[in-house]
Protein backbone atom coordinates (compact mmCIF):
# COMPACT_ATOMS: atom_id res chain seq x y z
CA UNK A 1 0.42 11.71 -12.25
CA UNK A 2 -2.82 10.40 -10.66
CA UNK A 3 -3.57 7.45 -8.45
CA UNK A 4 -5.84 6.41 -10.88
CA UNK A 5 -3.01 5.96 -13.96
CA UNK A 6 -0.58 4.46 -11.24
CA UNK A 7 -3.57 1.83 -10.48
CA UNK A 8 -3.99 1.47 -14.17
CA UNK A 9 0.01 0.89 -14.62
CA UNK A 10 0.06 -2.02 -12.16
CA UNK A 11 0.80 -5.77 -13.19
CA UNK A 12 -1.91 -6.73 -10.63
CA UNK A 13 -4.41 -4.44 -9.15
CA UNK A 14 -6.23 -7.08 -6.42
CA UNK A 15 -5.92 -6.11 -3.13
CA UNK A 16 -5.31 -8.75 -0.93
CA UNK A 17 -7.34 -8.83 2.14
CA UNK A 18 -8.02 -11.18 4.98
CA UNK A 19 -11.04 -11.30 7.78
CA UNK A 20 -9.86 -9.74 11.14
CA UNK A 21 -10.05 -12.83 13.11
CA UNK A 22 -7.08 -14.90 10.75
CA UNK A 23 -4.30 -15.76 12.86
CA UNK A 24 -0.68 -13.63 12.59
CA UNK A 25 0.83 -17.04 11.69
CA UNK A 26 -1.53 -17.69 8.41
CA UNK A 27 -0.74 -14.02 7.85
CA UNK A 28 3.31 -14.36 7.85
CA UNK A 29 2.60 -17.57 5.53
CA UNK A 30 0.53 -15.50 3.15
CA UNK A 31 2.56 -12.65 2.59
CA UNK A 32 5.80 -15.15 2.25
CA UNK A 33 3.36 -17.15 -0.30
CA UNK A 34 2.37 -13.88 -2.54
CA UNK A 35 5.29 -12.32 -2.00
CA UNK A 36 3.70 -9.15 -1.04
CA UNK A 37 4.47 -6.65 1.98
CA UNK A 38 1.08 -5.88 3.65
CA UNK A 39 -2.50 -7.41 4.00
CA UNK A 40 -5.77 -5.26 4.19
CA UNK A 41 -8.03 -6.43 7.06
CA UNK A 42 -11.78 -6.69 6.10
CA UNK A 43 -14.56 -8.31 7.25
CA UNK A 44 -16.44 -7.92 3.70
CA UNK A 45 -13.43 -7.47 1.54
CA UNK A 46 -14.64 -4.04 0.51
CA UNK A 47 -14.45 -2.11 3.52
CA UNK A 48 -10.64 -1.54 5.10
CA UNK A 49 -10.53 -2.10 8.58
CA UNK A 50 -7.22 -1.85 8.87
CA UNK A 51 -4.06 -2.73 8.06
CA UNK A 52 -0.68 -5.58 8.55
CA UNK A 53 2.32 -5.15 7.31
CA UNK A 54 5.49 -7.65 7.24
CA UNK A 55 6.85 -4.86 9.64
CA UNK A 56 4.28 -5.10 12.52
CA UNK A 57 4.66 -8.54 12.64
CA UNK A 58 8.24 -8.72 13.34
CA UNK A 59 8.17 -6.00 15.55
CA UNK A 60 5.52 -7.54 17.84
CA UNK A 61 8.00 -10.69 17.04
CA UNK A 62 11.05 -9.22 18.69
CA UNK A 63 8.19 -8.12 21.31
CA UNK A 64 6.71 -10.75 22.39
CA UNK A 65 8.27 -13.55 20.79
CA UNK A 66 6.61 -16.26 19.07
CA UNK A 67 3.34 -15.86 20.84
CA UNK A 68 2.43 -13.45 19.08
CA UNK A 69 1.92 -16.03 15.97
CA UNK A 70 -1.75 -16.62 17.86
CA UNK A 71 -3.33 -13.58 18.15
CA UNK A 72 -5.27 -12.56 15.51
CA UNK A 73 -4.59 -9.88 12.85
CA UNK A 74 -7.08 -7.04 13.85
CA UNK A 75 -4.80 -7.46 17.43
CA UNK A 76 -1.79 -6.22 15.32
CA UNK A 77 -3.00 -4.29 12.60
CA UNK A 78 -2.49 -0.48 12.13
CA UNK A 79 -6.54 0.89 12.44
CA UNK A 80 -6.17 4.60 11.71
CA UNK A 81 -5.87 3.94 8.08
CA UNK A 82 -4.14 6.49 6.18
CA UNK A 83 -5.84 6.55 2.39
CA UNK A 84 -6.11 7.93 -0.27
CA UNK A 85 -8.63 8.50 -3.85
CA UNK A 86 -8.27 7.47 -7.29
CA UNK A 87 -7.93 11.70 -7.72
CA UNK A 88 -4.77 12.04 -5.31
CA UNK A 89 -1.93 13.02 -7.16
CA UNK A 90 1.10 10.69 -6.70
CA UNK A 91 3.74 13.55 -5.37
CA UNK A 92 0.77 14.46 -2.63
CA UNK A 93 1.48 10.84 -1.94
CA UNK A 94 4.61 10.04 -2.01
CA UNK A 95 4.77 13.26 0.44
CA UNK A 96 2.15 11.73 2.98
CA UNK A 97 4.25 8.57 2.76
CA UNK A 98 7.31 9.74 3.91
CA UNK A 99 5.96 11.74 6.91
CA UNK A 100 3.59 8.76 7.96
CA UNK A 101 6.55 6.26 7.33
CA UNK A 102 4.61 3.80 5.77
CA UNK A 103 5.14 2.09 2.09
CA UNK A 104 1.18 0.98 1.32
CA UNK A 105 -1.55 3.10 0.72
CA UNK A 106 -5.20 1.95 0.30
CA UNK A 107 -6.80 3.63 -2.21
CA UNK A 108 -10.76 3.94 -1.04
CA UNK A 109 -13.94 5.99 -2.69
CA UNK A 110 -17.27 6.05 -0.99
CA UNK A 111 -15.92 3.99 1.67
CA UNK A 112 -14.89 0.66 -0.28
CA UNK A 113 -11.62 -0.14 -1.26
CA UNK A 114 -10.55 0.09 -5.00
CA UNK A 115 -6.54 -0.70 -4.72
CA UNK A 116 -3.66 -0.23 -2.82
CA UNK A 117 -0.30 1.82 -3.78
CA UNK A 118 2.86 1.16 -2.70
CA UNK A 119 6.33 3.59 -1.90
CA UNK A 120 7.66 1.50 -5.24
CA UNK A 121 4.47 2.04 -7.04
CA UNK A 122 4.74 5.79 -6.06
CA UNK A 123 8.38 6.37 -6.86
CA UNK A 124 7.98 4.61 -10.53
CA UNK A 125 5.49 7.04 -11.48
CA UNK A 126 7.37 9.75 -10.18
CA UNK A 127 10.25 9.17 -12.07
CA UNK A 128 8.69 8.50 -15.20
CA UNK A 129 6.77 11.73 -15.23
CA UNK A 130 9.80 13.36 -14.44
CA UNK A 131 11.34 11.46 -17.23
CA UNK A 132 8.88 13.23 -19.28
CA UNK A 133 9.35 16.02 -18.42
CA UNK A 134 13.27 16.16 -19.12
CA UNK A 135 12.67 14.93 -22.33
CA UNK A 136 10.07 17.36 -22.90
CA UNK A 137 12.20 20.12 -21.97
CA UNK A 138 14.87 18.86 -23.97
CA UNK A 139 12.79 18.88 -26.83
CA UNK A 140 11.67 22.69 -26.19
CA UNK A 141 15.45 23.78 -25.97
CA UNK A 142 16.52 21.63 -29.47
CA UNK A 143 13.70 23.11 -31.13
CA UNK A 144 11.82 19.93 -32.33
């Protein structure tokens, strides 16, 4: 299966990103408010910057304690993006993933930012293709 039909499969496909100088604390209170796990940081909303996940923060939390709720995002945010194209397929994915130990993947062609996977998003796919394929299989061996 393809980014592309995982993208496609997706409730909501906006990407949720914020300007690099928005303070961590505005950041917590978004991702609490959306109920999502990471924020994209762009200064146009179409180029990634980088990225902030519900992670960093409370690990700089247990860091430096609640000062940390004043810097601002790009001071936190993971900058050597790891990404990925509408053409990736999801097992190359879920594989890059793992290694990196990360759960959100932006998806970016010609340099702007088109969606963003997740390790959930990823996994879904993976079993329903491999649903598929079992029944597929099954079929074969029954004869229909």
């Amino acid at each position: 299966m393809l980014v592309s039909q995982i993208l496609k499969s997706k409730s909501e496909d906006v990407v949720v990103t914020v300007p690099p100088g928005m303070l961590i604390s505005d950041a917590a209170k978004m991702l609490s408010e959306k109920r999502i796990g990471t924020l994209v940081i762009s200064a146009d909303g179409k180029k990634a910057m980088g990225i902030l996940s519900e992670r960093d923060i409370v690990r700089e939390l247990g860091n430096q304690g609640a000062a940390v709720l004043s810097l601002s995002v790009d001071k936190l945010m993971t900058s050597k993006l790891v990404t990925c194209s509408r053409d990736d397929r999801a097992d190359e994915i879920l594989q890059k993933m793992t290694e990196g130990r990360f759960r959100h993947m932006p998806v970016v062609e010609d340099g702007t930012l088109v969606g963003i996977v997740t390790l959930g998003d990823v996994v879904k796919a993976r079993l329903t293709e491999l649903s598929m394929e079992k029944n597929a299989l099954e079929g074969m061996i029954m004869g229909h």
